[in-house]
Protein backbone atom coordinates (compact mmCIF):
# COMPACT_ATOMS: atom_id res chain seq x y z
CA UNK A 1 -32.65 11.49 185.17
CA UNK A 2 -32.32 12.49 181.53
CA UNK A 3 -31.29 15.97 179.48
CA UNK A 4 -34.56 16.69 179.06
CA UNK A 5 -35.96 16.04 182.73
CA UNK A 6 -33.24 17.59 184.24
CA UNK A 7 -33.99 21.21 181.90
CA UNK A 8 -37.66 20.87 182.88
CA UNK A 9 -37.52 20.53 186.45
CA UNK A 10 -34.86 23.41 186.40
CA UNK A 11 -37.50 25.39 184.03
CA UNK A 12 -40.05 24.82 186.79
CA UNK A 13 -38.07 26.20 189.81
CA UNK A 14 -37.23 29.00 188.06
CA UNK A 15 -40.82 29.68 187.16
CA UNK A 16 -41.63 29.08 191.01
CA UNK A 17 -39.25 30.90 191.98
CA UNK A 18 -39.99 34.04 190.17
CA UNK A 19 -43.93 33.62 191.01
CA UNK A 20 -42.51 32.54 194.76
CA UNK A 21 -40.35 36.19 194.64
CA UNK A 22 -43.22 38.11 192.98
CA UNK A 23 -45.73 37.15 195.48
CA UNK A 24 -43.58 37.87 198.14
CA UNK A 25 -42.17 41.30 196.70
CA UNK A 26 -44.73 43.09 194.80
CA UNK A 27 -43.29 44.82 191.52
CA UNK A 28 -44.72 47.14 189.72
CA UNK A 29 -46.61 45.16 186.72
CA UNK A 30 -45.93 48.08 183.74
CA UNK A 31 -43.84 49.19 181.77
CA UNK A 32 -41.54 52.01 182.96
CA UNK A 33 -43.11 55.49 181.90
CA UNK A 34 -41.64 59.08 180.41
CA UNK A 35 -42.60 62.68 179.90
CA UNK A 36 -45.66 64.22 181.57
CA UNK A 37 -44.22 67.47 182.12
CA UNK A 38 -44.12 70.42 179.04
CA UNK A 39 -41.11 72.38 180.43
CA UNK A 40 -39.04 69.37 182.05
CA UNK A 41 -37.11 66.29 180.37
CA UNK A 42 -38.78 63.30 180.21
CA UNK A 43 -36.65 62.05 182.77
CA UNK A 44 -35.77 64.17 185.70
CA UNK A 45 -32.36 62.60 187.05
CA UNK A 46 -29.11 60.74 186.69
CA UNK A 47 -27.71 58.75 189.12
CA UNK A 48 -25.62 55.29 189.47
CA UNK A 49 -26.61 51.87 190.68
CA UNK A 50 -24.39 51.78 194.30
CA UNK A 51 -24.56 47.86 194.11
CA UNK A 52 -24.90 45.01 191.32
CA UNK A 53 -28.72 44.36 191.13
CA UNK A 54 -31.53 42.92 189.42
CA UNK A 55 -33.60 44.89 186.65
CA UNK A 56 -36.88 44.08 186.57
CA UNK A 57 -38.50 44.45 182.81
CA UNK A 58 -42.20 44.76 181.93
CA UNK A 59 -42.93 44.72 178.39
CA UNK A 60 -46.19 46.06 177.01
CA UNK A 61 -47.96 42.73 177.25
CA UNK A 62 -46.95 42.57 181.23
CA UNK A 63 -44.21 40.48 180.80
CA UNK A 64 -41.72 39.96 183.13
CA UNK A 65 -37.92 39.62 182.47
CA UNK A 66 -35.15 40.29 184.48
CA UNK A 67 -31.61 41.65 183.61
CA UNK A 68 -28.87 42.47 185.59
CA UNK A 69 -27.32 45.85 186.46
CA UNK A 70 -23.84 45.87 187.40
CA UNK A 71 -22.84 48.17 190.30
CA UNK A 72 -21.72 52.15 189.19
CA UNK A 73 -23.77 51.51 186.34
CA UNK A 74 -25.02 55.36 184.56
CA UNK A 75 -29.18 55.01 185.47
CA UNK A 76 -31.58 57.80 184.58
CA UNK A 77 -34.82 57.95 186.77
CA UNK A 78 -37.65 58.09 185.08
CA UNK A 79 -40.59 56.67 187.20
CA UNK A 80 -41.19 55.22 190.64
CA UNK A 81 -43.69 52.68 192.07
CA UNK A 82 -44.06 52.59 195.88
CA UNK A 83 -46.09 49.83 198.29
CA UNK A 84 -45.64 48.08 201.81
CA UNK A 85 -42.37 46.25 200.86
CA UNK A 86 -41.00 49.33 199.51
CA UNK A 87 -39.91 51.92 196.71
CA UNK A 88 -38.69 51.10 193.05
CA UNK A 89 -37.82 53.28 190.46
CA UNK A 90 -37.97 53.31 186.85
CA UNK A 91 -34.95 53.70 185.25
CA UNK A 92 -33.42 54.17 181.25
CA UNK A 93 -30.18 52.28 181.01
CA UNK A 94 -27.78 54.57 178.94
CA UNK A 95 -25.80 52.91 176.60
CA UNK A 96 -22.12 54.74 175.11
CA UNK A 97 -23.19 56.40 171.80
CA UNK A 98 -26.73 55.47 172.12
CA UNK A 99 -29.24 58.72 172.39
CA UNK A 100 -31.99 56.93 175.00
CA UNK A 101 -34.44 60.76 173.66
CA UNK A 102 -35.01 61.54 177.27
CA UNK A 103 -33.36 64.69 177.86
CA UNK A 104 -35.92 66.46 176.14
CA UNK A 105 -39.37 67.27 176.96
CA UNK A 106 -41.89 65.13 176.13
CA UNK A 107 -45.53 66.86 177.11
CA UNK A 108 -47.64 63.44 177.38
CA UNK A 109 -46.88 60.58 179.94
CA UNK A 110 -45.91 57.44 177.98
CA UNK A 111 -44.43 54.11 177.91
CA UNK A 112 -40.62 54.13 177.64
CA UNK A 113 -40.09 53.16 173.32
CA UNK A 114 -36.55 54.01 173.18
CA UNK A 115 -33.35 52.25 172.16
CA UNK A 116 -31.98 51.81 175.66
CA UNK A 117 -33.24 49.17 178.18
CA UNK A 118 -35.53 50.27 180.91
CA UNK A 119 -37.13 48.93 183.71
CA UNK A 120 -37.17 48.57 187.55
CA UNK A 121 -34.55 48.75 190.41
CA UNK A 122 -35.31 48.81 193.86
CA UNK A 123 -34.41 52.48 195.16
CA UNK A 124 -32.24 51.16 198.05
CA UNK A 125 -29.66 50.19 195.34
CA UNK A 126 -29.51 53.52 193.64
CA UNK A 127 -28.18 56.97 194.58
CA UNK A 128 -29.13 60.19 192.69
CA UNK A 129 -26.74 62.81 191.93
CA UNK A 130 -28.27 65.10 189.64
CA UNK A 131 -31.86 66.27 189.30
């Protein structure tokens, strides 16, 4: 086997597995959302990650990424998506010295545009503690 067919077969079972995972797992298929709320920040709590886990990201085009998000990572909850396998949330990644603008209100529901990574964690890996 050769460079090149060796990269494509391991470019295919990543594809399959992500489609395989997917399938299996339904994630939410949009971008994480903000705001909706005139008197309230655009995101309503902070929290930590309680284990090293994947981040799901959605672009506006539906495009799925992943990242990773290492365990007593700073997450601020933002958005949730909930179906028969179970509950994600939509998080803002804070970054040090980075302003992610959601601790203000914003009074229209939107797509996340800010500097920080968002996306999705399953709630079992996350524990609020404040908001």
């Amino acid at each position: 086997m050769n460079v090149k067919s060796g990269i494509a077969r391991l470019a295919l079972a990543v594809v399959i597995g992500v489609w395989s995972f997917s399938a299996a797992h339904a994630l939410p298929i949009q971008p994480v959302e903000v705001g909706g709320e005139e008197q309230l920040d655009a995101c309503g709590g902070w929290g930590l990650a309680i284990a090293t886990t994947t981040l799901f990201r959605v672009d506006e085009n539906g495009a799925l990424s992943f990242d990773r998000v290492e365990a007593n990572q700073e997450i601020i909850f933002c958005d949730s998506y909930q179906d028969h396998d179970g509950e994600f949330v939509g998080v803002v990644i804070p970054e040090p010295g980075k302003s992610c603008d959601v601790s203000s209100p914003i009074p229209h529901r939107r797509v996340y545009d800010g500097t920080c990574k968002s996306g999705w964690i399953k709630r079992e890996f996350t524990l609020l503690t404040a908001g």
